[in-house]
PDB file of N, CA and C in Angstrom:
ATOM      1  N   UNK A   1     -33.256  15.503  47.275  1.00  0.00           N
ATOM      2  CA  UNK A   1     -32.469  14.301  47.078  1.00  0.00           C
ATOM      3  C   UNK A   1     -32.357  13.585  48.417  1.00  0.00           C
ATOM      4  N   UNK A   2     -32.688  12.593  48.301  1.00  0.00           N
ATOM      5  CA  UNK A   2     -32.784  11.218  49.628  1.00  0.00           C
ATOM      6  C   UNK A   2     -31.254  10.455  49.469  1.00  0.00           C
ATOM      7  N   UNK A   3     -31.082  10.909  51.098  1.00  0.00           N
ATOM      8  CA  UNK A   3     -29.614   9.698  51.395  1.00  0.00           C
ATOM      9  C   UNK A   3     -30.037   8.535  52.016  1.00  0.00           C
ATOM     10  N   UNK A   4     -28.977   7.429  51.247  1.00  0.00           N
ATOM     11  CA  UNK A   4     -29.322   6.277  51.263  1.00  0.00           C
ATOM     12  C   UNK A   4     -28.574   5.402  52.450  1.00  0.00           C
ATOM     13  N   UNK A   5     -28.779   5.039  53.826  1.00  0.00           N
ATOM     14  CA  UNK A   5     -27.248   4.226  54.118  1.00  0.00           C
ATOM     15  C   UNK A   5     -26.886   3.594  53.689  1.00  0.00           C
ATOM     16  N   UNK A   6     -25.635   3.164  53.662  1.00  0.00           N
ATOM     17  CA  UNK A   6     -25.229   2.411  53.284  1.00  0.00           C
ATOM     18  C   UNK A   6     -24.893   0.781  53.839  1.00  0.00           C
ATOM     19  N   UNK A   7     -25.436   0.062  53.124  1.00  0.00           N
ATOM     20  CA  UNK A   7     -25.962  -1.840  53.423  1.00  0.00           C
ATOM     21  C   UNK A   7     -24.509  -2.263  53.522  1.00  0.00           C
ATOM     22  N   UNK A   8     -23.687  -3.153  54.109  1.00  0.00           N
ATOM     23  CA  UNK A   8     -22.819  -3.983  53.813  1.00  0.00           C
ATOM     24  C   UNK A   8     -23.435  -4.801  53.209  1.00  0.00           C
ATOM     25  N   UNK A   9     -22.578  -5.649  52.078  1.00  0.00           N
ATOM     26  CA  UNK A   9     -22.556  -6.964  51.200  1.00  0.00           C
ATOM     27  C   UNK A   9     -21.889  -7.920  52.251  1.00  0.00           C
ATOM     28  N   UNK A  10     -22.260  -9.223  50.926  1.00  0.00           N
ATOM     29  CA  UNK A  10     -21.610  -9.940  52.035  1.00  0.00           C
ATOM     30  C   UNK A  10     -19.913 -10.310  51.653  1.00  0.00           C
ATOM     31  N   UNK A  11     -19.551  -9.000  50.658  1.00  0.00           N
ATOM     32  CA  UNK A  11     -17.899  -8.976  50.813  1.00  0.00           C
ATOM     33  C   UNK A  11     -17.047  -8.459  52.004  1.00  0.00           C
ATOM     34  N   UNK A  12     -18.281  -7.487  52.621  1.00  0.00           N
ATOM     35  CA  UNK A  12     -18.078  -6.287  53.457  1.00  0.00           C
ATOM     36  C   UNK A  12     -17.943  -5.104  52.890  1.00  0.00           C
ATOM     37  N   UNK A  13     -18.019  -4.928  51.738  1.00  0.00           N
ATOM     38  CA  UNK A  13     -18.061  -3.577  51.401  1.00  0.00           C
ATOM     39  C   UNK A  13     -19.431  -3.395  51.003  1.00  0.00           C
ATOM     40  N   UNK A  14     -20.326  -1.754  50.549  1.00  0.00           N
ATOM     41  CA  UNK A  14     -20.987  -1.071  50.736  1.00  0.00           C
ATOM     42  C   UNK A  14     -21.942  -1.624  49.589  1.00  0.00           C
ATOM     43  N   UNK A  15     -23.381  -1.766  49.282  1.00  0.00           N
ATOM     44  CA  UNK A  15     -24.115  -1.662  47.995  1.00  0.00           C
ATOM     45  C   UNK A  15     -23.691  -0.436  47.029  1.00  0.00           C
ATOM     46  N   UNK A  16     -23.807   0.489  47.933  1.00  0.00           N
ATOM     47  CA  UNK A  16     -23.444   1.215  46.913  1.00  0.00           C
ATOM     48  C   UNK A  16     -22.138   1.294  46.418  1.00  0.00           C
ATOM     49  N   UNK A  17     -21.365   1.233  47.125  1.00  0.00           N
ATOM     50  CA  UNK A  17     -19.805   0.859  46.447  1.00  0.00           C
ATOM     51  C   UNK A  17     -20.048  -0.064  45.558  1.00  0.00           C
ATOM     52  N   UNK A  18     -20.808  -0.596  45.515  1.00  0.00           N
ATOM     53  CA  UNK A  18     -20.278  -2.091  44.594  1.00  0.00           C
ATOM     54  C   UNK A  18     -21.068  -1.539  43.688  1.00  0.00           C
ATOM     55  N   UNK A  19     -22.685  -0.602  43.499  1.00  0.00           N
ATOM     56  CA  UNK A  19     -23.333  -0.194  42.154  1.00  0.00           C
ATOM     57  C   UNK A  19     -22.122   0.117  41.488  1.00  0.00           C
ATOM     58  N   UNK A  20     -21.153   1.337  42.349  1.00  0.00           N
ATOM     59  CA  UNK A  20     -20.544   2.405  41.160  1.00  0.00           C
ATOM     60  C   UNK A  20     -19.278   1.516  40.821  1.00  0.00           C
ATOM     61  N   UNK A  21     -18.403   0.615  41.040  1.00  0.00           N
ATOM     62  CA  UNK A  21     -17.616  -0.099  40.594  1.00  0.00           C
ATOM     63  C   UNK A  21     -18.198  -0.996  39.526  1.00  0.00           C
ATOM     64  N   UNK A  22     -19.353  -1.578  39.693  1.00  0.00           N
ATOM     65  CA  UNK A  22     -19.952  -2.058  38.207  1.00  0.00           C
ATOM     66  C   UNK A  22     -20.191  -0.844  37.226  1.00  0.00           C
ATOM     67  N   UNK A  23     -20.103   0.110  37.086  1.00  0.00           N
ATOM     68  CA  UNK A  23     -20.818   0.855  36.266  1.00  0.00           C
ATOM     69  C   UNK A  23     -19.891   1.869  35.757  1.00  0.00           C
ATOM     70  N   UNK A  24     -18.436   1.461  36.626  1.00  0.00           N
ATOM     71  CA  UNK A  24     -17.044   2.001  36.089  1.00  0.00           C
ATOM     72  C   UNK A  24     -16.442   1.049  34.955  1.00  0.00           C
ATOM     73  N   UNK A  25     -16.224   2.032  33.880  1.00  0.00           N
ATOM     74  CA  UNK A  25     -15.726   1.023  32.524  1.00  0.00           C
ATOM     75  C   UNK A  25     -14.190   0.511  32.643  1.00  0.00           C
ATOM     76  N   UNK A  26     -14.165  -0.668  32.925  1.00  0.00           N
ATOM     77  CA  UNK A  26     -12.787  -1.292  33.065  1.00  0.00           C
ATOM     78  C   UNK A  26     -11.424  -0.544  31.874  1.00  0.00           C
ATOM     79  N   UNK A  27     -10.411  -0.117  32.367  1.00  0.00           N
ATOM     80  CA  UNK A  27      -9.659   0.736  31.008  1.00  0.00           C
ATOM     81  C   UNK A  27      -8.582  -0.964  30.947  1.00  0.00           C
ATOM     82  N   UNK A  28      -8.585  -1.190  29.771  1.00  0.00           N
ATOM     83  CA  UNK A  28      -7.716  -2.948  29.442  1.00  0.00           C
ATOM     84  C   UNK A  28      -5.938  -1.707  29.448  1.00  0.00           C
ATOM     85  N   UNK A  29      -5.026  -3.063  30.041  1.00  0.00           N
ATOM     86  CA  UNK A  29      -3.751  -2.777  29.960  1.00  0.00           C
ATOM     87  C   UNK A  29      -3.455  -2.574  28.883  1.00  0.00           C
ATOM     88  N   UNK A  30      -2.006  -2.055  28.985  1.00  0.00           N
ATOM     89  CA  UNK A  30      -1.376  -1.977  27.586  1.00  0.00           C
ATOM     90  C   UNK A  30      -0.590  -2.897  27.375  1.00  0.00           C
ATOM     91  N   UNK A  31      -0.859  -3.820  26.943  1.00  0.00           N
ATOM     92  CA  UNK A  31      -0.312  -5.439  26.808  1.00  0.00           C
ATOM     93  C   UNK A  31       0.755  -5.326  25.432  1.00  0.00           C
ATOM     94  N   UNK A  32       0.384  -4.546  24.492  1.00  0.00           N
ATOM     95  CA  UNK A  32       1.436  -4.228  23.200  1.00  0.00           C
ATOM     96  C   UNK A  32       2.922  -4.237  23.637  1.00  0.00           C
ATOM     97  N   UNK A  33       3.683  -5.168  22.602  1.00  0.00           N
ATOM     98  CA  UNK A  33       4.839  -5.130  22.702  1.00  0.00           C
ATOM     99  C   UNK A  33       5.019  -3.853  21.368  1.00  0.00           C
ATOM    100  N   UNK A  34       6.559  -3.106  22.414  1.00  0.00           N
ATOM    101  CA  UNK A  34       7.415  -1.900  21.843  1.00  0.00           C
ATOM    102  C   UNK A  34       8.816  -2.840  21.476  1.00  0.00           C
ATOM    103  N   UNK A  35       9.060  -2.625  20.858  1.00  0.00           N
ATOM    104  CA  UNK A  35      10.693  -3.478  20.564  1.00  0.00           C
ATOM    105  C   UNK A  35      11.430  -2.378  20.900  1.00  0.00           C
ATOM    106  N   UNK A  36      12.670  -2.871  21.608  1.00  0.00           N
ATOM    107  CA  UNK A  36      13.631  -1.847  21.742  1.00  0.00           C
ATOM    108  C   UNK A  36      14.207  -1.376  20.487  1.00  0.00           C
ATOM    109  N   UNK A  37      15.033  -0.186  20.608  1.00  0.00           N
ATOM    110  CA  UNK A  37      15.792   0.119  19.524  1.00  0.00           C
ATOM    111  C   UNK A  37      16.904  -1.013  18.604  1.00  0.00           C
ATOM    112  N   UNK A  38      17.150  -1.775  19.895  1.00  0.00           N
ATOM    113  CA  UNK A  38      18.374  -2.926  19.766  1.00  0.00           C
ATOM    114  C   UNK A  38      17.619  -3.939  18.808  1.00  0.00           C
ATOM    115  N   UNK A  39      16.346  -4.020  19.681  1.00  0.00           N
ATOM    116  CA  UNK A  39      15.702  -5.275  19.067  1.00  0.00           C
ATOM    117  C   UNK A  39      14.935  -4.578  17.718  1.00  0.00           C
ATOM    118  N   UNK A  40      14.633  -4.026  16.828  1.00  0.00           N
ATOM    119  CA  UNK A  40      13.950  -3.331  15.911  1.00  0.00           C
ATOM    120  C   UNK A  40      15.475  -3.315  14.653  1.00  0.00           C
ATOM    121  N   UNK A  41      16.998  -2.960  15.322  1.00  0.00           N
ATOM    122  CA  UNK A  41      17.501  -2.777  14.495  1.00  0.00           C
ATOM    123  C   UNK A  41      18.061  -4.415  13.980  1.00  0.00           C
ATOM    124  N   UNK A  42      18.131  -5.233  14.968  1.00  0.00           N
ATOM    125  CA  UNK A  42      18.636  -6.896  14.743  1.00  0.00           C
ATOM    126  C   UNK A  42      17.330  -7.240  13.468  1.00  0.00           C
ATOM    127  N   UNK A  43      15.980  -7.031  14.220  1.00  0.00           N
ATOM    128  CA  UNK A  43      14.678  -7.462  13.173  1.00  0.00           C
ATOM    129  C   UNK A  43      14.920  -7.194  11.895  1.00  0.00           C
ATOM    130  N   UNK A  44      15.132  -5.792  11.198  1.00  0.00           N
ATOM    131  CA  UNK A  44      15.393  -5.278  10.385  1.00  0.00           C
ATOM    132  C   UNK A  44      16.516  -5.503   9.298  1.00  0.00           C
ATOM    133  N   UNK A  45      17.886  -5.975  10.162  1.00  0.00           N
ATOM    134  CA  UNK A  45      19.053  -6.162   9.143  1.00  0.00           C
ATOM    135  C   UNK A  45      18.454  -8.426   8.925  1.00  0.00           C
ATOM    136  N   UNK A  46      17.645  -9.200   9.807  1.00  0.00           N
ATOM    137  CA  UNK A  46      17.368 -10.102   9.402  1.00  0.00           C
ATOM    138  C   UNK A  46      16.665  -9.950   8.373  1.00  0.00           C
ATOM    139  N   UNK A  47      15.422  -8.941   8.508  1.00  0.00           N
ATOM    140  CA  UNK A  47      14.821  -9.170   7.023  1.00  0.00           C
ATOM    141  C   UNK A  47      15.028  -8.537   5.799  1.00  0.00           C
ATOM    142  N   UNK A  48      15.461  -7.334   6.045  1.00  0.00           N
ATOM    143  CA  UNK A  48      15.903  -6.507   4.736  1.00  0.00           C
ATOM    144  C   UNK A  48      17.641  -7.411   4.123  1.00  0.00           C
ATOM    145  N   UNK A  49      18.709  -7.240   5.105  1.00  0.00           N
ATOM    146  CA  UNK A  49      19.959  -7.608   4.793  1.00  0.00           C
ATOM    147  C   UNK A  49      20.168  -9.145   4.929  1.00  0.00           C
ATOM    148  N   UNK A  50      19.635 -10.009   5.609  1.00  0.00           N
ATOM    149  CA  UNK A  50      19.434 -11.546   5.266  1.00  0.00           C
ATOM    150  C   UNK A  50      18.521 -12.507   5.109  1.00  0.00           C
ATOM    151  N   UNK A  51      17.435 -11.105   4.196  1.00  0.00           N
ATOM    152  CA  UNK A  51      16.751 -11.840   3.504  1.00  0.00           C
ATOM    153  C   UNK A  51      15.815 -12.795   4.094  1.00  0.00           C
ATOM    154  N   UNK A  52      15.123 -12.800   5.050  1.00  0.00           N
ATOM    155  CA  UNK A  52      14.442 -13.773   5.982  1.00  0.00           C
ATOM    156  C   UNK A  52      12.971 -13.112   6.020  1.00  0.00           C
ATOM    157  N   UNK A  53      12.706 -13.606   5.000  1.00  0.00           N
ATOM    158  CA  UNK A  53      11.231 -13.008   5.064  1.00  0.00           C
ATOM    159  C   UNK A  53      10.006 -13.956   5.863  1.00  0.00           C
ATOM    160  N   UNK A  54      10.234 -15.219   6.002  1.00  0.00           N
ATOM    161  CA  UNK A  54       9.150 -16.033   6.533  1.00  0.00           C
ATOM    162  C   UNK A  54       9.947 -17.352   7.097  1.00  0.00           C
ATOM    163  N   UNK A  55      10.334 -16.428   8.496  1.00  0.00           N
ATOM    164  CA  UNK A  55      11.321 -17.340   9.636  1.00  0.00           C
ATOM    165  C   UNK A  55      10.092 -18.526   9.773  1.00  0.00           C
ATOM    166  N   UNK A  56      11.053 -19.994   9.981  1.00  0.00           N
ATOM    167  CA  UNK A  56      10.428 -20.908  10.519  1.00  0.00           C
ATOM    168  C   UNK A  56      10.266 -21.148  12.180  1.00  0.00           C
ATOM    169  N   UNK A  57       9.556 -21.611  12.588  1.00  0.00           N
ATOM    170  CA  UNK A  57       9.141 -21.581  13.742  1.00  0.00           C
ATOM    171  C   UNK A  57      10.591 -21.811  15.116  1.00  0.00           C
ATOM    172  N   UNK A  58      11.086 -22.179  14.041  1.00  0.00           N
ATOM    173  CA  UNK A  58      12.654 -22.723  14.970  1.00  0.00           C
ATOM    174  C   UNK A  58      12.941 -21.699  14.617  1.00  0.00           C
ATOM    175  N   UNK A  59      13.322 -21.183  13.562  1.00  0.00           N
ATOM    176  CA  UNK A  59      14.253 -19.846  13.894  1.00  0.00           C
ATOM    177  C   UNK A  59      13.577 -18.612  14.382  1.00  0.00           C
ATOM    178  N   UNK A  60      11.845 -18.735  14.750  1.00  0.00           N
ATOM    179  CA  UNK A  60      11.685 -17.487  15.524  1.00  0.00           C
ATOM    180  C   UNK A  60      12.080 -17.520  17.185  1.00  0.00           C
ATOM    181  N   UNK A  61      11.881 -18.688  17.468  1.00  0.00           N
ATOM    182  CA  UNK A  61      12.414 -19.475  18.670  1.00  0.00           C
ATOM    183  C   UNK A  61      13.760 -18.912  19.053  1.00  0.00           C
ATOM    184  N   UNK A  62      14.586 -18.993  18.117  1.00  0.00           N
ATOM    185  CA  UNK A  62      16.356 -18.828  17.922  1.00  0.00           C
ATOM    186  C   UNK A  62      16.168 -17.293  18.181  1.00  0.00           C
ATOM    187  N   UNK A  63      15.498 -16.400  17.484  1.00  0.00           N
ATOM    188  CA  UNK A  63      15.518 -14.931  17.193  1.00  0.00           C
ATOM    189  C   UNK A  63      15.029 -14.274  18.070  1.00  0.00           C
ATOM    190  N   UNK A  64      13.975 -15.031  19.116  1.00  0.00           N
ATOM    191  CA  UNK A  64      13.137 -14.259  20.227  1.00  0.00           C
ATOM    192  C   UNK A  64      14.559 -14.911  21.536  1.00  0.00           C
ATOM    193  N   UNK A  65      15.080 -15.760  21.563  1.00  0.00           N
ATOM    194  CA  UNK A  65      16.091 -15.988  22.128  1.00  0.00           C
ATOM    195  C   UNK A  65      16.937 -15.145  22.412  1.00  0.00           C
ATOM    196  N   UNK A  66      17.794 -14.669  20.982  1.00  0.00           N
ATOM    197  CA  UNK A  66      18.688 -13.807  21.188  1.00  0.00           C
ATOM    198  C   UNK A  66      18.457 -12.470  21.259  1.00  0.00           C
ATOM    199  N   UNK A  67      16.988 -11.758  20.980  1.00  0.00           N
ATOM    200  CA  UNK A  67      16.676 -10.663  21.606  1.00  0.00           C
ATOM    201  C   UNK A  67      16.324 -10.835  22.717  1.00  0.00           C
ATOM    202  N   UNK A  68      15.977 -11.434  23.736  1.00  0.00           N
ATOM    203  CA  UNK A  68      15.736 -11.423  24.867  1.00  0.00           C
ATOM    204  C   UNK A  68      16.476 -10.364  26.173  1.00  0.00           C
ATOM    205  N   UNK A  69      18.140 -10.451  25.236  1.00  0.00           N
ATOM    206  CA  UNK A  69      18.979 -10.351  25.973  1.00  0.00           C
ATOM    207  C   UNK A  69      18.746  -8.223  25.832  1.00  0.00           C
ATOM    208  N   UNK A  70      17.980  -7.965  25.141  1.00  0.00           N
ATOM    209  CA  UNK A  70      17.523  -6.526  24.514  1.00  0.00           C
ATOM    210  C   UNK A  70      16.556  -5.960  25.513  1.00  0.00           C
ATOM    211  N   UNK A  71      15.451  -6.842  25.961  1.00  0.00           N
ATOM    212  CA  UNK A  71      14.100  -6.601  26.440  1.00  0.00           C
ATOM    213  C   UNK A  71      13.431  -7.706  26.242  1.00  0.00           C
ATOM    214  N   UNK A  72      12.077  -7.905  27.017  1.00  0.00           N
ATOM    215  CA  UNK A  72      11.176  -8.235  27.074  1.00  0.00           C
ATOM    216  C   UNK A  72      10.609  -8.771  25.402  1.00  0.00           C
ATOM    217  N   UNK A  73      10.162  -9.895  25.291  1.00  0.00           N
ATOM    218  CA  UNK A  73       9.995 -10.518  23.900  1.00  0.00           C
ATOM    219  C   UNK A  73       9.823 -11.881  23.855  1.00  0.00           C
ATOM    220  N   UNK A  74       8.463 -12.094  23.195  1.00  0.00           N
ATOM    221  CA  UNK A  74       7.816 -13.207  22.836  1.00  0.00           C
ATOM    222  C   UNK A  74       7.776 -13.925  21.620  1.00  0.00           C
ATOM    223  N   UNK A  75       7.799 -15.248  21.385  1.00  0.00           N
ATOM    224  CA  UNK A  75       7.793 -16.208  20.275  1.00  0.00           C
ATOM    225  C   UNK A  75       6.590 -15.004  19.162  1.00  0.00           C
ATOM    226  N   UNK A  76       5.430 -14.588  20.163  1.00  0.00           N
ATOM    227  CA  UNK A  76       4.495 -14.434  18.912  1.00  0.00           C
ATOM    228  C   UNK A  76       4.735 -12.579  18.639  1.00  0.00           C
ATOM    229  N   UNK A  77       5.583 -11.887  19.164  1.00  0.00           N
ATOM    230  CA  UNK A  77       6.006 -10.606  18.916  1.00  0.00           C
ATOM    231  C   UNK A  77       6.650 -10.609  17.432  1.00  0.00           C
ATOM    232  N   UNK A  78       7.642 -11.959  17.848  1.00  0.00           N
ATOM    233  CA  UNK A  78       8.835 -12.012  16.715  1.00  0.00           C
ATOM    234  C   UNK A  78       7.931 -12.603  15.283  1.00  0.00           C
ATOM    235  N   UNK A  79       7.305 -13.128  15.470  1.00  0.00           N
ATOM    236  CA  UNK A  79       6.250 -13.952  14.329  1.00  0.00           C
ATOM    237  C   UNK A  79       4.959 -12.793  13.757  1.00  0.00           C
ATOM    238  N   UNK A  80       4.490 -11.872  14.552  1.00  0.00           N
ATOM    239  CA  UNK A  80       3.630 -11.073  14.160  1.00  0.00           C
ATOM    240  C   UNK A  80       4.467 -10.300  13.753  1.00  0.00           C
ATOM    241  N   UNK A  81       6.404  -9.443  13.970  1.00  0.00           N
ATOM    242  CA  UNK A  81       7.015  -8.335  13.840  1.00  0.00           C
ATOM    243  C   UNK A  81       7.409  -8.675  11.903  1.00  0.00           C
ATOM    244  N   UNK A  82       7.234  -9.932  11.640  1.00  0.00           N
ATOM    245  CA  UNK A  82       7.638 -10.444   9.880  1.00  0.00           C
ATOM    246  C   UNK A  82       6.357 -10.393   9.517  1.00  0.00           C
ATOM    247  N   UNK A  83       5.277 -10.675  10.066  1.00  0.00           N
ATOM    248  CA  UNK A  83       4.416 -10.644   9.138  1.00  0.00           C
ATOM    249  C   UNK A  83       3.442  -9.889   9.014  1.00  0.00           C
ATOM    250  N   UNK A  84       3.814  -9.006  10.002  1.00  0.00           N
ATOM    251  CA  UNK A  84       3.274  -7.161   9.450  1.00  0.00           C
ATOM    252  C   UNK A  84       3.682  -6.866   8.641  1.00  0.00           C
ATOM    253  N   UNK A  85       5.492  -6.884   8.637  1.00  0.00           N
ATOM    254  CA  UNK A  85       6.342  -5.999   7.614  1.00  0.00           C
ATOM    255  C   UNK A  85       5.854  -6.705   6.365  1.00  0.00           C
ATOM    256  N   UNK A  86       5.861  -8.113   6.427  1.00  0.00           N
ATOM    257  CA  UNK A  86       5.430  -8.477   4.967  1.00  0.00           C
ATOM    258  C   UNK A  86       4.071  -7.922   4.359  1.00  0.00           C
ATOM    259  N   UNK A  87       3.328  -7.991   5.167  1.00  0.00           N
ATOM    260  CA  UNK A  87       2.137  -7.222   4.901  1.00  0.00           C
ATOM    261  C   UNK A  87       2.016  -5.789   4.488  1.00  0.00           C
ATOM    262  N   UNK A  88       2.612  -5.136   5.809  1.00  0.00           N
ATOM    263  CA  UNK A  88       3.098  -3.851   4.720  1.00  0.00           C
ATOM    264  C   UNK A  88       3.725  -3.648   3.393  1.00  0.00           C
ATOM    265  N   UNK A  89       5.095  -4.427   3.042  1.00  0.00           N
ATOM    266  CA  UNK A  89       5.357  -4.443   2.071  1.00  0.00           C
ATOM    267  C   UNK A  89       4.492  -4.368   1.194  1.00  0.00           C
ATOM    268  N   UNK A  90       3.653  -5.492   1.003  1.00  0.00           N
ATOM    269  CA  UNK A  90       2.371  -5.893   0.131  1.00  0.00           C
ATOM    270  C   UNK A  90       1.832  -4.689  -0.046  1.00  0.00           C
ATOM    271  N   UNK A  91       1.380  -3.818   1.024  1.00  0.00           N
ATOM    272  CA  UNK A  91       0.681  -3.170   0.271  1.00  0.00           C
ATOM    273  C   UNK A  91       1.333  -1.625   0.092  1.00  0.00           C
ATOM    274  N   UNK A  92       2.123  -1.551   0.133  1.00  0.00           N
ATOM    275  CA  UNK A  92       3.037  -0.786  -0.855  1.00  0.00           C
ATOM    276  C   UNK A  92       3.143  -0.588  -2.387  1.00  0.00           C
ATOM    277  N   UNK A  93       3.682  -1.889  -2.273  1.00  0.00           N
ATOM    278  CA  UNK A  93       3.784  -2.486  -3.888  1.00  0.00           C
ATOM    279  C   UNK A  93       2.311  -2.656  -4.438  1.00  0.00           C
ATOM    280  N   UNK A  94       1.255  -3.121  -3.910  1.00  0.00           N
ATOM    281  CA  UNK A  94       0.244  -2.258  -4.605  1.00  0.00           C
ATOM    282  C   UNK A  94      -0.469  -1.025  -4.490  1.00  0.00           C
ATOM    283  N   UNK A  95      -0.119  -0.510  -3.872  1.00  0.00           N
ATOM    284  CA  UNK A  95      -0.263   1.122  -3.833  1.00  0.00           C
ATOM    285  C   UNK A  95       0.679   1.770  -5.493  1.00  0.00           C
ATOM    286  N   UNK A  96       1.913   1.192  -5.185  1.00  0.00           N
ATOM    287  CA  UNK A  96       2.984   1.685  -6.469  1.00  0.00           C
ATOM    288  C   UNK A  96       2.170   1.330  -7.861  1.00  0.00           C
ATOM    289  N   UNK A  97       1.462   0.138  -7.405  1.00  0.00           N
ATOM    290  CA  UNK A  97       1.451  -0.590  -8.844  1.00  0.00           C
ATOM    291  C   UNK A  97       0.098   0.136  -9.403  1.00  0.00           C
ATOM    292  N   UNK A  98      -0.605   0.957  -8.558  1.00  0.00           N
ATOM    293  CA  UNK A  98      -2.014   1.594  -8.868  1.00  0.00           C
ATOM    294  C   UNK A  98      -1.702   2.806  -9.192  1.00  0.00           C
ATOM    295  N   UNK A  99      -0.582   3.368  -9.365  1.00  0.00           N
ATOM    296  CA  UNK A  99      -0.025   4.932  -9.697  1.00  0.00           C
ATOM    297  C   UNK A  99      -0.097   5.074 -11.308  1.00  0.00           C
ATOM    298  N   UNK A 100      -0.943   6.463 -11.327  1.00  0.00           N
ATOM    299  CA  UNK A 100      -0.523   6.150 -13.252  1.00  0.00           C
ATOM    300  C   UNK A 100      -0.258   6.645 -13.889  1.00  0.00           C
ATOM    301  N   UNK A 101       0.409   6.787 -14.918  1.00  0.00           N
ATOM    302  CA  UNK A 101       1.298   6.464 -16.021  1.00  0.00           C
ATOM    303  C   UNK A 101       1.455   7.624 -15.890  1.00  0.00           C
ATOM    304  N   UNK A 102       2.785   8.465 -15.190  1.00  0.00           N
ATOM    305  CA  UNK A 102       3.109  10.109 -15.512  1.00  0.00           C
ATOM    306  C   UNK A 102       2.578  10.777 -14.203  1.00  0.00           C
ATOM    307  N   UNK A 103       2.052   9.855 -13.172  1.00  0.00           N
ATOM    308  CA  UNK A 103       1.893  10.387 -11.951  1.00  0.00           C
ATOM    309  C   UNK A 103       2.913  10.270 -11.071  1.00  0.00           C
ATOM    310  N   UNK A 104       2.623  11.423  -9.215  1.00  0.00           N
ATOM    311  CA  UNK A 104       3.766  11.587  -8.774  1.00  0.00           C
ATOM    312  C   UNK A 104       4.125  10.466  -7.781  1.00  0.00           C
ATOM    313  N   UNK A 105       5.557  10.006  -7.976  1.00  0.00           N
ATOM    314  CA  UNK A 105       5.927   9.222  -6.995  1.00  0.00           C
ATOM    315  C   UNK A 105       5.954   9.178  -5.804  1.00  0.00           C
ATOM    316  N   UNK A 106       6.286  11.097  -5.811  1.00  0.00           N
ATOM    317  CA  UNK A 106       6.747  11.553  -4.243  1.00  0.00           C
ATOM    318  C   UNK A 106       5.539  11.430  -3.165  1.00  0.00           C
ATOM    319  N   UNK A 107       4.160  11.021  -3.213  1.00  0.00           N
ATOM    320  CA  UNK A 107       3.511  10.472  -2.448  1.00  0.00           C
ATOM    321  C   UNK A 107       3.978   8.973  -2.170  1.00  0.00           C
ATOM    322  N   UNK A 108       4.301   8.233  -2.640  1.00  0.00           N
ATOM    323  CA  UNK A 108       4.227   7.120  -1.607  1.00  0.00           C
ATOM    324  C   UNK A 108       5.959   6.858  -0.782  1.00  0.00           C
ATOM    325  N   UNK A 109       6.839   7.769  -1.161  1.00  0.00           N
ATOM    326  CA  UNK A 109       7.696   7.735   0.294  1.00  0.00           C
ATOM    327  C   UNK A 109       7.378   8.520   1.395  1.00  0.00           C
ATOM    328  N   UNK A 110       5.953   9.296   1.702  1.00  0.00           N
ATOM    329  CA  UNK A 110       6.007  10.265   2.543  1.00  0.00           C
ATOM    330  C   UNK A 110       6.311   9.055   3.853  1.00  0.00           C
TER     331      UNK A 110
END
């Protein structure tokens, strides 16, 4: 095996430094929003207990507002956090609705 010197670039660092940094796979942040406990339980009594299934753009505005004061939280956290759940819902209810006639329930609360 042949050693190579090593060239400066014209960053100042090494050719070969710079091969193995291209050829290292970038790992992406973890950019995902976690809702706090605070903020998960406010989300929750809006949509289950007042009924707010498809906030208007002003009131996600209003809602990412007053969680703020919880954590960290964005207009499009609060807008994607309804329309997962609605989505989930959805497919719940057709999961239920594909069960048949005399089959067990106790699979779909696991």
């Amino acid at each position: 095996m042949e050693l190579q010197a090593q060239q400066p670039t014209e960053e100042g660092g090494s050719i070969q430094a710079a091969r193995s940094s291209a050829n290292t796979p970038i790992r992406p942040t973890n950019n995902r929003w976690t809702p706090t406990p605070d903020q998960l339980r406010i989300l929750q009594v809006l949509y289950y207990d007042k009924v707010l299934k498809c906030p208007t753009p002003e009131q996600i505005q209003e809602i990412c507002l007053n969680l703020q004061q919880y954590g960290q939280i964005e207009d499009k956290n609060v807008f994607f956090w309804f329309q997962n759940l609605k989505a989930l819902e959805r497919q719940k209810l057709k999961e239920f609705q594909n069960v048949p006639v005399g089959g067990s329930l106790d699979l779909l609360w696991c």
